[in-house]
C-alpha atoms as a PDB file:
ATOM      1  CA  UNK A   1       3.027  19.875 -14.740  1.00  0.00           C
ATOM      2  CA  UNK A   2       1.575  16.766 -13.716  1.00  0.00           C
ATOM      3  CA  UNK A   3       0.110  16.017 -10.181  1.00  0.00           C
ATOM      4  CA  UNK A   4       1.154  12.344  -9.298  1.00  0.00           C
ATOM      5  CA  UNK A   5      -0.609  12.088  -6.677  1.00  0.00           C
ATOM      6  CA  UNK A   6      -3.514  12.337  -8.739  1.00  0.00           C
ATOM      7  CA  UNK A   7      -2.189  10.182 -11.451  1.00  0.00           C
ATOM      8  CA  UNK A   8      -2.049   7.256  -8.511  1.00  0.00           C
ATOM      9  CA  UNK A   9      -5.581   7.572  -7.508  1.00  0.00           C
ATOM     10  CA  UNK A  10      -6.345   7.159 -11.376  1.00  0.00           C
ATOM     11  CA  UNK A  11      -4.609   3.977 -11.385  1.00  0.00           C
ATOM     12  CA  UNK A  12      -6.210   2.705  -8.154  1.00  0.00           C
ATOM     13  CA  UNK A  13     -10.053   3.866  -9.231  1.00  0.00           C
ATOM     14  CA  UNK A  14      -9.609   2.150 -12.496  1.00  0.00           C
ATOM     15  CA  UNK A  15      -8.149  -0.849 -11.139  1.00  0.00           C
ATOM     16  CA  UNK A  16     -11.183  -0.924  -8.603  1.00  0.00           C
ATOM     17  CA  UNK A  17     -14.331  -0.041 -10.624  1.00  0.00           C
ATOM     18  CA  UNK A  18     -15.562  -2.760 -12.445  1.00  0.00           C
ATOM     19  CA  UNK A  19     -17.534  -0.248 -14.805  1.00  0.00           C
ATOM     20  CA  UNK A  20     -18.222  -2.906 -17.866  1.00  0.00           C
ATOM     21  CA  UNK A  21     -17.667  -0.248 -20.691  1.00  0.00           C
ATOM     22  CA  UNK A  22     -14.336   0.932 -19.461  1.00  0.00           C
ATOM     23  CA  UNK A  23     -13.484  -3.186 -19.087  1.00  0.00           C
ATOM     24  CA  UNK A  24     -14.837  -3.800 -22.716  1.00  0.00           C
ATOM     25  CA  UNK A  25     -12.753  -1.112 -23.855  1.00  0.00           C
ATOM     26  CA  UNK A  26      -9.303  -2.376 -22.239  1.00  0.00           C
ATOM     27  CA  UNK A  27     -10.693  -5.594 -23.768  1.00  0.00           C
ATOM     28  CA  UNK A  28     -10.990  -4.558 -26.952  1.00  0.00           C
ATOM     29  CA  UNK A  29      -7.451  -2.146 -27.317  1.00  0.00           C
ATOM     30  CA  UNK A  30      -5.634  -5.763 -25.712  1.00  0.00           C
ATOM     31  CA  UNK A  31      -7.112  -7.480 -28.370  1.00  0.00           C
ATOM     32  CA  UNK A  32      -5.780  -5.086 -30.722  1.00  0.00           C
ATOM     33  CA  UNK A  33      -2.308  -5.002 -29.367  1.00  0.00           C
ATOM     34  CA  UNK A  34      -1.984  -8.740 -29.703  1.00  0.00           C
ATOM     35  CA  UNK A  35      -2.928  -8.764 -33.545  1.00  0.00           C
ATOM     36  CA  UNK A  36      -0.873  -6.115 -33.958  1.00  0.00           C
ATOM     37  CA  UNK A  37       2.172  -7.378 -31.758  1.00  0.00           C
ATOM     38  CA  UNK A  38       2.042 -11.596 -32.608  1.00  0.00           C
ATOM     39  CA  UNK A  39       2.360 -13.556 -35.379  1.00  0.00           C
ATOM     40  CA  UNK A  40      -0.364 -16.561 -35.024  1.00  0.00           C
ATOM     41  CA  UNK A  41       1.622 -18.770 -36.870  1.00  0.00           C
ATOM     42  CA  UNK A  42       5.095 -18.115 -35.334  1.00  0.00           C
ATOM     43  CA  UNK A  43       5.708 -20.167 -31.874  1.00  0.00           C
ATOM     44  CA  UNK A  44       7.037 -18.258 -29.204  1.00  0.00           C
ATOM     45  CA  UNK A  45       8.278 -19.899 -26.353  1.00  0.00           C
ATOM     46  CA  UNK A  46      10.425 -18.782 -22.990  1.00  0.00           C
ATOM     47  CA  UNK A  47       9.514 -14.819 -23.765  1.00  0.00           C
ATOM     48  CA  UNK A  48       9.636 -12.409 -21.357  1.00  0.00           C
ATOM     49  CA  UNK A  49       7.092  -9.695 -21.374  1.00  0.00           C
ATOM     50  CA  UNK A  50       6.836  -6.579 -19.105  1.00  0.00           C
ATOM     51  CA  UNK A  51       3.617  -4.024 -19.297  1.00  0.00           C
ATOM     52  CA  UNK A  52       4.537  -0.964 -17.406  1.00  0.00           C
ATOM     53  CA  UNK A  53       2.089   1.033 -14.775  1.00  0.00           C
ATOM     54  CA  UNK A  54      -0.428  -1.994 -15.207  1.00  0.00           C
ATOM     55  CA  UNK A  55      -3.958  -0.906 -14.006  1.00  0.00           C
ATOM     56  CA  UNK A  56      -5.869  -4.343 -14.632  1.00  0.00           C
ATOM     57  CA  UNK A  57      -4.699  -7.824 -15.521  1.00  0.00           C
ATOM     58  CA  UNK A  58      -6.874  -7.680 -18.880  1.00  0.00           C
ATOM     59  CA  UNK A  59      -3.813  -7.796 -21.149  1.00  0.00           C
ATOM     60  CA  UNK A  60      -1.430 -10.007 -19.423  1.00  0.00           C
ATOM     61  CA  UNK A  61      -4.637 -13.048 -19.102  1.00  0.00           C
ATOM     62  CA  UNK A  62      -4.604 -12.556 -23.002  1.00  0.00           C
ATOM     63  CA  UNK A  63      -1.173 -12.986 -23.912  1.00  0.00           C
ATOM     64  CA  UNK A  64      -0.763 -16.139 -21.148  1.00  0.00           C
ATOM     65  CA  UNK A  65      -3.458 -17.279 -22.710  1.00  0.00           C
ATOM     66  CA  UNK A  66      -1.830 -18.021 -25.987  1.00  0.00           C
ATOM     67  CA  UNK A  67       1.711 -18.160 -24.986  1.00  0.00           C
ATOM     68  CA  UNK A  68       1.516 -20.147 -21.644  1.00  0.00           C
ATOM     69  CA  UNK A  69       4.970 -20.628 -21.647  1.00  0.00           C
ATOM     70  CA  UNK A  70       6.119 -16.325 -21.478  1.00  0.00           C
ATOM     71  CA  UNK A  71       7.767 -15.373 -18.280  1.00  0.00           C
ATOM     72  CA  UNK A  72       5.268 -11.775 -17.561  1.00  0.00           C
ATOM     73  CA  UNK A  73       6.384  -8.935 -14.945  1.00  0.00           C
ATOM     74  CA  UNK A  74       3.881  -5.833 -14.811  1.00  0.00           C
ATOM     75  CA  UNK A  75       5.249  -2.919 -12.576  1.00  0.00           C
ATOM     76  CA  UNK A  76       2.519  -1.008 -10.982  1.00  0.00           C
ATOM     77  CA  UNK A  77       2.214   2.497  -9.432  1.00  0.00           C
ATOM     78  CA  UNK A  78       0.393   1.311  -6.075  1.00  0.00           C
ATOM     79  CA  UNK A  79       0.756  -1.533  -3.682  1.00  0.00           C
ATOM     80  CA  UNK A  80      -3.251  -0.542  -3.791  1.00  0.00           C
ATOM     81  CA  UNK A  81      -3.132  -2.271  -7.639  1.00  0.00           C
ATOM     82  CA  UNK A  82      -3.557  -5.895  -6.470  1.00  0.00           C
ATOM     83  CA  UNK A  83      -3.376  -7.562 -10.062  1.00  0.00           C
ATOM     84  CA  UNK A  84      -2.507 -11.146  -9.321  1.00  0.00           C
ATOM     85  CA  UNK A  85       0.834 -11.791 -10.608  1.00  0.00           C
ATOM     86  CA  UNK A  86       4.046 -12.955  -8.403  1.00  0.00           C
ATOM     87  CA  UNK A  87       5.981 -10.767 -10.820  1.00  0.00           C
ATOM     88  CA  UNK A  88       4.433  -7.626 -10.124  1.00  0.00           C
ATOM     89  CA  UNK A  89       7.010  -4.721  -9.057  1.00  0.00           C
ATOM     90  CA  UNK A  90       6.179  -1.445  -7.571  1.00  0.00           C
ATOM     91  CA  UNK A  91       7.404   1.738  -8.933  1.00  0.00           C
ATOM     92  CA  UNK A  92       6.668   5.152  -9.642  1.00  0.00           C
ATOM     93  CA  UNK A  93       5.899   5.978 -13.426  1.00  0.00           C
ATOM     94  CA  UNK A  94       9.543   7.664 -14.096  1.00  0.00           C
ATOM     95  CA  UNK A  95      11.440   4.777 -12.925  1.00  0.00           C
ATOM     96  CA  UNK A  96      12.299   1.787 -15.077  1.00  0.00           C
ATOM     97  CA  UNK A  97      13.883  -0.796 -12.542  1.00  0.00           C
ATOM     98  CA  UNK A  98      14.944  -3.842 -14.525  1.00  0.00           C
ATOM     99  CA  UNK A  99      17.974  -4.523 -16.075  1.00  0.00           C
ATOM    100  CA  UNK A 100      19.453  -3.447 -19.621  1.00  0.00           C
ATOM    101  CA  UNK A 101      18.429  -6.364 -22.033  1.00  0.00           C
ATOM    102  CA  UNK A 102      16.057  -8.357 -20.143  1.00  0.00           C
ATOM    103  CA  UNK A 103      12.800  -8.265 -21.736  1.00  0.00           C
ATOM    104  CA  UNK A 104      11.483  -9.476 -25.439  1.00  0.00           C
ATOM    105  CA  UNK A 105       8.291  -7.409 -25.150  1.00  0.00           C
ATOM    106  CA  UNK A 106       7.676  -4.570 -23.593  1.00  0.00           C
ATOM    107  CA  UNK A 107       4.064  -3.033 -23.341  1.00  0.00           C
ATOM    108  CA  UNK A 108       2.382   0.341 -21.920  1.00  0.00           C
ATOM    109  CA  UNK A 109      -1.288   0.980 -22.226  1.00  0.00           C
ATOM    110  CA  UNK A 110      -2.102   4.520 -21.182  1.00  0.00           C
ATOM    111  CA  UNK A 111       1.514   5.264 -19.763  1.00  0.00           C
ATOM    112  CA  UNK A 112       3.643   7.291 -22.137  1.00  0.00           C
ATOM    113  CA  UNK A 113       0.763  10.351 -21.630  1.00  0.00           C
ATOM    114  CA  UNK A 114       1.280  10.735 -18.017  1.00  0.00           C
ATOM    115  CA  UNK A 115       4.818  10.283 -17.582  1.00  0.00           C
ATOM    116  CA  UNK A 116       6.709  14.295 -17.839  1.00  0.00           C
ATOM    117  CA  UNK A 117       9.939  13.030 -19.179  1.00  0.00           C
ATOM    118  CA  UNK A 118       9.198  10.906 -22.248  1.00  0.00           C
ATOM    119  CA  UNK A 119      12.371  11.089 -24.251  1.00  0.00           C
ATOM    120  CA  UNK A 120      14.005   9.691 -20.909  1.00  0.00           C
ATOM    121  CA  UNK A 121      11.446   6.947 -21.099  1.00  0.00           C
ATOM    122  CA  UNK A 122      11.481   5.850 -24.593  1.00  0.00           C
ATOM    123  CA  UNK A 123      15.724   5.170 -23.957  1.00  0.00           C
ATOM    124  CA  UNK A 124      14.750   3.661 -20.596  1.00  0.00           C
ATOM    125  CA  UNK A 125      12.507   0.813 -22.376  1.00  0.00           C
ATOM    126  CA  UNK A 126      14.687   0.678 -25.345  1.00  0.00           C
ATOM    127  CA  UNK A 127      17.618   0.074 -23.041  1.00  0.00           C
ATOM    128  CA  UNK A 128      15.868  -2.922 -21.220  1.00  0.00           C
ATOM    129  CA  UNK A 129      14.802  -4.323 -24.445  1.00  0.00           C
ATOM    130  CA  UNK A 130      16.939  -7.008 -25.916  1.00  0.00           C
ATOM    131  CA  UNK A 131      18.470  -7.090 -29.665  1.00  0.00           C
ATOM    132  CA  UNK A 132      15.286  -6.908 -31.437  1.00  0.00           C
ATOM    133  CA  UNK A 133      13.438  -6.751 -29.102  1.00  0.00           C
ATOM    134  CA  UNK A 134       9.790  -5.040 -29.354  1.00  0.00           C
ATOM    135  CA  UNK A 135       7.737  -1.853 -27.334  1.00  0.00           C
ATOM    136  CA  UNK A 136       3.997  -1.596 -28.007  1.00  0.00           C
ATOM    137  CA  UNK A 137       1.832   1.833 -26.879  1.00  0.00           C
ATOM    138  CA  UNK A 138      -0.976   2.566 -26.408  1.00  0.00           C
ATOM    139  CA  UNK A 139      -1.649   6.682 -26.126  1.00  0.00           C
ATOM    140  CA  UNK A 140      -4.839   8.953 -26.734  1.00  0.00           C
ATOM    141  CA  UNK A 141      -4.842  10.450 -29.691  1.00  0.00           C
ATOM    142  CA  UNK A 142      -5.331  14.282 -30.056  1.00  0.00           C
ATOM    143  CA  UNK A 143      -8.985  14.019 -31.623  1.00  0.00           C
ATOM    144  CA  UNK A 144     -10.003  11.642 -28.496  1.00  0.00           C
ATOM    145  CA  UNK A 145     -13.216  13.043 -27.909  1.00  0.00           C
ATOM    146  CA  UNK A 146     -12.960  16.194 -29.648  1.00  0.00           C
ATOM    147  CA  UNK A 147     -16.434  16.475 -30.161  1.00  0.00           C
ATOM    148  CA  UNK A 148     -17.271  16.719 -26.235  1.00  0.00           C
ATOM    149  CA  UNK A 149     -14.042  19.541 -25.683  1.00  0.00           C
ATOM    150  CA  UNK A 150     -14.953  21.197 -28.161  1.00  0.00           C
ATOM    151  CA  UNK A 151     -18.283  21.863 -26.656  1.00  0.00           C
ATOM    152  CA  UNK A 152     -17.040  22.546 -23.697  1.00  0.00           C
ATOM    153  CA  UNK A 153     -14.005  24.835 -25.192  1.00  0.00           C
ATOM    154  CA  UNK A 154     -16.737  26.881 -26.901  1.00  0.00           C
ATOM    155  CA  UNK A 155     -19.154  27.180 -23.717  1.00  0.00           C
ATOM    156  CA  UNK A 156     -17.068  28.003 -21.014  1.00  0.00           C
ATOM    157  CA  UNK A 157     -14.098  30.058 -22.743  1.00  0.00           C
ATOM    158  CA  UNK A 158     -11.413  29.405 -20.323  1.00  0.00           C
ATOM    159  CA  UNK A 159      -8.565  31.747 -20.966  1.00  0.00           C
ATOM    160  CA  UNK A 160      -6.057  28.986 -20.375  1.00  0.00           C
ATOM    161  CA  UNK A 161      -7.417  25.574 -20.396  1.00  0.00           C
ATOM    162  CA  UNK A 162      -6.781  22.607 -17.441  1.00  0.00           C
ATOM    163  CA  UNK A 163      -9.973  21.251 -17.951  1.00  0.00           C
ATOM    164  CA  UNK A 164      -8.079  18.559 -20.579  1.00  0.00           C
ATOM    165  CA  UNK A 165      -5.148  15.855 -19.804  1.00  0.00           C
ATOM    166  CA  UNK A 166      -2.447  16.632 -23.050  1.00  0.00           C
ATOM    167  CA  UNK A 167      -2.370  14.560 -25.942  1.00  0.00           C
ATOM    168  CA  UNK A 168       0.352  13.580 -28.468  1.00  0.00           C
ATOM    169  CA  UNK A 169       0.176  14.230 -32.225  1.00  0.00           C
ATOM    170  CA  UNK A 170       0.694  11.347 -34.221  1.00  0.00           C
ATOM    171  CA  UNK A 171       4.140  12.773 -35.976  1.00  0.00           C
ATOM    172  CA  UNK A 172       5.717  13.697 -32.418  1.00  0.00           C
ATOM    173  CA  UNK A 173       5.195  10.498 -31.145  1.00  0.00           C
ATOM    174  CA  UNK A 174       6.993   8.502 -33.805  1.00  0.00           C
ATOM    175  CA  UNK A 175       9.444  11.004 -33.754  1.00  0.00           C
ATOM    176  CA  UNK A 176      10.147  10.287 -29.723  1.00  0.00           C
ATOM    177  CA  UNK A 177      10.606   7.237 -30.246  1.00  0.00           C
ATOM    178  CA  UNK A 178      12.353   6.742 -33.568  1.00  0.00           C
ATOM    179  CA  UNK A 179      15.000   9.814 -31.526  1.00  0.00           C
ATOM    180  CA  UNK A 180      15.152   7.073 -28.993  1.00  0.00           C
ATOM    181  CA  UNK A 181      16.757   4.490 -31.046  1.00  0.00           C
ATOM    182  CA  UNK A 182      14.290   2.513 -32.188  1.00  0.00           C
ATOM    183  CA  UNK A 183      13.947   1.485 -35.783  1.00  0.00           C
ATOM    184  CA  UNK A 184      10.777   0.682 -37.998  1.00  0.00           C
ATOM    185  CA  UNK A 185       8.657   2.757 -36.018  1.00  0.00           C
ATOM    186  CA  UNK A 186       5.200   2.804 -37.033  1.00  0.00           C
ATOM    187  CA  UNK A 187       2.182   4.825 -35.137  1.00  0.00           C
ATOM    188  CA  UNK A 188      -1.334   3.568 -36.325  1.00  0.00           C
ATOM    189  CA  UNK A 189      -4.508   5.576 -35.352  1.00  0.00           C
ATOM    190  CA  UNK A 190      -8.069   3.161 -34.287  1.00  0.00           C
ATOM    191  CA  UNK A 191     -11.266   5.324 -34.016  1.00  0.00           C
ATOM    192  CA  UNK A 192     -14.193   3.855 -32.125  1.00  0.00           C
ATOM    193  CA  UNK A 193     -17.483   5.311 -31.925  1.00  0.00           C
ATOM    194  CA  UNK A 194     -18.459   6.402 -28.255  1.00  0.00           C
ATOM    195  CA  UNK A 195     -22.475   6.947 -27.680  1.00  0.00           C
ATOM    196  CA  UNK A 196     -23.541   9.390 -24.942  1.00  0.00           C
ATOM    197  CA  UNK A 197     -26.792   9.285 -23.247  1.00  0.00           C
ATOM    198  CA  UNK A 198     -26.069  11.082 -20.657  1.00  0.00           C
ATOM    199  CA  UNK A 199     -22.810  13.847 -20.247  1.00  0.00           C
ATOM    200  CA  UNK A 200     -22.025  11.450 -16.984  1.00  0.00           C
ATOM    201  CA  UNK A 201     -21.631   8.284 -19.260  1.00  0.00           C
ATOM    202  CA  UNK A 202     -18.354  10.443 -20.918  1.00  0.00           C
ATOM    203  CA  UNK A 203     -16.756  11.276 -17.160  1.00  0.00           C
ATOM    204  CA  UNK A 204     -17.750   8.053 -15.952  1.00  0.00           C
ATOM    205  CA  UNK A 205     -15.890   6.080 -18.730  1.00  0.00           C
ATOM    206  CA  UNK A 206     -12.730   8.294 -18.500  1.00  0.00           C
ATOM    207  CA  UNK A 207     -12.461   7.992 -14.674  1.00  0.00           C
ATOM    208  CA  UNK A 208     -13.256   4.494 -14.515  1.00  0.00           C
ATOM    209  CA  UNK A 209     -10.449   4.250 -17.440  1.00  0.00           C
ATOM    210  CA  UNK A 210      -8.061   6.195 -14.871  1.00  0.00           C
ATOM    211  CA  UNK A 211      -7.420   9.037 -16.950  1.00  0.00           C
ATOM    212  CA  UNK A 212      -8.914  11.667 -15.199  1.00  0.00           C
ATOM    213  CA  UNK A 213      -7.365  15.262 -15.160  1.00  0.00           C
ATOM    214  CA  UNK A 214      -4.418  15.012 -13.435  1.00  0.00           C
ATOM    215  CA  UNK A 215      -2.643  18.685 -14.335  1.00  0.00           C
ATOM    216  CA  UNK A 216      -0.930  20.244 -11.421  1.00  0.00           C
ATOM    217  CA  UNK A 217      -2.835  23.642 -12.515  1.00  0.00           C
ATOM    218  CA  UNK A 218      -6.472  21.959 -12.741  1.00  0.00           C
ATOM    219  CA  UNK A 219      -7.846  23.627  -9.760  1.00  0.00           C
ATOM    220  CA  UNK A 220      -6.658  26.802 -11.320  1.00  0.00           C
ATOM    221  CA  UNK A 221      -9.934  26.647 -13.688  1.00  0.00           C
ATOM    222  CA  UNK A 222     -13.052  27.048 -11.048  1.00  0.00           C
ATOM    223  CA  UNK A 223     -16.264  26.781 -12.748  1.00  0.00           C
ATOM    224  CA  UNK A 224     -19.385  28.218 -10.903  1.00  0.00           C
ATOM    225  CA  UNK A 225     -22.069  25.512  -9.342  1.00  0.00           C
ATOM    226  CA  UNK A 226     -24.609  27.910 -11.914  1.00  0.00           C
ATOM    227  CA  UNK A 227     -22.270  27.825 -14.840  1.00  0.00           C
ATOM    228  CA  UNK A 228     -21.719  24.029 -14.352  1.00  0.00           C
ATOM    229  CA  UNK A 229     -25.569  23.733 -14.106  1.00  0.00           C
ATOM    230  CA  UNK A 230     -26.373  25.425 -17.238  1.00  0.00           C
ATOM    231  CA  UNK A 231     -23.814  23.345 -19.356  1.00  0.00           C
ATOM    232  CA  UNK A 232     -24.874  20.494 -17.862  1.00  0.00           C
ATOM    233  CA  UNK A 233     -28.581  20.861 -18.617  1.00  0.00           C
ATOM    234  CA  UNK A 234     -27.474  22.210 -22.550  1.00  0.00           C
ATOM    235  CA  UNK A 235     -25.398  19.677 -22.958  1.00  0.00           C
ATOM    236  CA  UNK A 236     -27.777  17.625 -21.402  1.00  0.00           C
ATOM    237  CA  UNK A 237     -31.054  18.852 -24.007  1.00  0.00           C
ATOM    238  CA  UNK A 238     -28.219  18.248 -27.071  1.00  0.00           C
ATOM    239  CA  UNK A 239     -27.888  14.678 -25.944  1.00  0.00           C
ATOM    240  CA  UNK A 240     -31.688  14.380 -25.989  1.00  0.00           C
ATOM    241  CA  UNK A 241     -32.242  16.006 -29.095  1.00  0.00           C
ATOM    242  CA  UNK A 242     -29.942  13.224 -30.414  1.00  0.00           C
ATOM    243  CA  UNK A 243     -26.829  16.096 -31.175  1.00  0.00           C
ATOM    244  CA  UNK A 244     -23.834  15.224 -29.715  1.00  0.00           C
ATOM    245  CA  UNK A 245     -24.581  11.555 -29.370  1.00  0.00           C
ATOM    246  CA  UNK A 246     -21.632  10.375 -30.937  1.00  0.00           C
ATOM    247  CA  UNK A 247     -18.165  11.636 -29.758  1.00  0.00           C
ATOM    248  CA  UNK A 248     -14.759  10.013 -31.227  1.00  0.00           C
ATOM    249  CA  UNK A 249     -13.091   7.584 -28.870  1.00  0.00           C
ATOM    250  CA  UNK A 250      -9.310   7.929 -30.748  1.00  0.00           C
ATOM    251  CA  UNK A 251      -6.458   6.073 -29.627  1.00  0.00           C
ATOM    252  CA  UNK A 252      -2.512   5.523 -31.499  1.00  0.00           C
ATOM    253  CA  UNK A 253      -0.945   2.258 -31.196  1.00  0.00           C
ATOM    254  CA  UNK A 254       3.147   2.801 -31.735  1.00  0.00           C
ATOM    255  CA  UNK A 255       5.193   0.088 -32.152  1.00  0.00           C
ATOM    256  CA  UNK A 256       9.041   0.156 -32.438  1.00  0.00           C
ATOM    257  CA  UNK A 257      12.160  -2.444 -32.689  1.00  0.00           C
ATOM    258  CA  UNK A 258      15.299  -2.146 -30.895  1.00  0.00           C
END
């Protein structure tokens, strides 16, 4: 289903493209995740805190930042990931390599999606979680830029479509993980408003993310240099014309307690 190979060279593009809308956009979710996670007024000292398939250090300088005392591992999919951590382990996206009840925290940003197994997964983390201890995700919704597939749904007419990574609904997600064990699950949804001026700002922004198509059967879908070149220049005039400016940037935030 999924091509990992592909799903590697995401990680490593994202982690090496400084593209400053993709970087304000990890800012802004890891901002997010901390409100959401923390409680300002509770102290927490000696925690240990593991983001899985880390792609940039945004979210680990954030939570050091406040809790300077937190013991942070971040497993990565690529030695090519250099995010400058001593506790940084390699390993691929299925494997969870840590021992039962070891971590307080546990965070993925972007993870959960790519991964082909996800019940196995959800009991992986919730089996290296201690008592009470906490996961936090961070998924694409499935109305993440609906307005630009929609477009291209309606102008191309594949018969079966690989043009678009798959995306969880908001009930099967808590259900995963609520199946999983976990307890007071709760999956929130955070819209942002994403301006196009050009169709290349969308691509850019989702490559430079690292969440490019990676579906085994993407090459399957061959769209003519002429065909490409008339949607482009449509979709192109739309963007002009100020239609089609604004597309929905959607993302669900899960958290769950062991």
């Amino acid at each position: 289903m999924f091509d990992k190979k592909k799903i590697i060279l995401n990680h490593i593009r994202s982690f090496n493209k400084k593209n400053k809308r993709a970087i304000d956009f990890f800012e802004a979710i890891s901002n997010i995740l901390i409100e959401k996670t923390f409680d300002e007024n509770k102290d927490y000292k000696n925690i240990n805190i593991l983001e899985l398939a880390s792609r940039n250090d945004i979210l680990r300088k954030k939570i050091l930042y406040r809790f300077l005392k937190s013991i942070y591992f971040q497993t990565c999919i690529s030695e090519e990931i250099k995010v400058k951590n001593n506790n940084k382990v390699v390993s691929n996206l299925n494997d969870i390599v840590f021992q039962q009840k070891t971590f307080d925290y546990c965070f993925s940003l972007f993870y959960l999606n790519s991964v082909e197994n996800v019940p196995l997964i959800f009991k992986n983390i919730y089996n290296i979680l201690k008592v009470n201890g906490t996961f936090v995700s961070v998924v694409p919704s499935d109305e993440c830029f609906k307005e630009f597939r929609s477009f291209f749904t309606e102008f191309l007419r594949p018969k079966k479509n690989y043009n678009f990574n798959p995306l969880f609904d908001i009930q099967t997600l808590g259900n995963l993980c609520s199946a999983s064990g976990f307890k007071n699950v709760v999956v929130d949804k955070e819209t942002f408003q994403f301006n196009l001026s050009k169709p290349e700002d969308l691509w850019r922004f989702i490559r430079h993310v690292g969440e490019s198509n990676y579906l085994l059967n993407r090459k399957d879908f061959i769209i003519k240099k002429s065909i490409f070149k008339e949607f482009y220049n449509i979709y192109s005039e739309k963007l002009k014309k100020g239609i089609l400016t604004q597309n929905t940037l959607s993302i669900f935030f899960l958290i769950g307690k062991k």
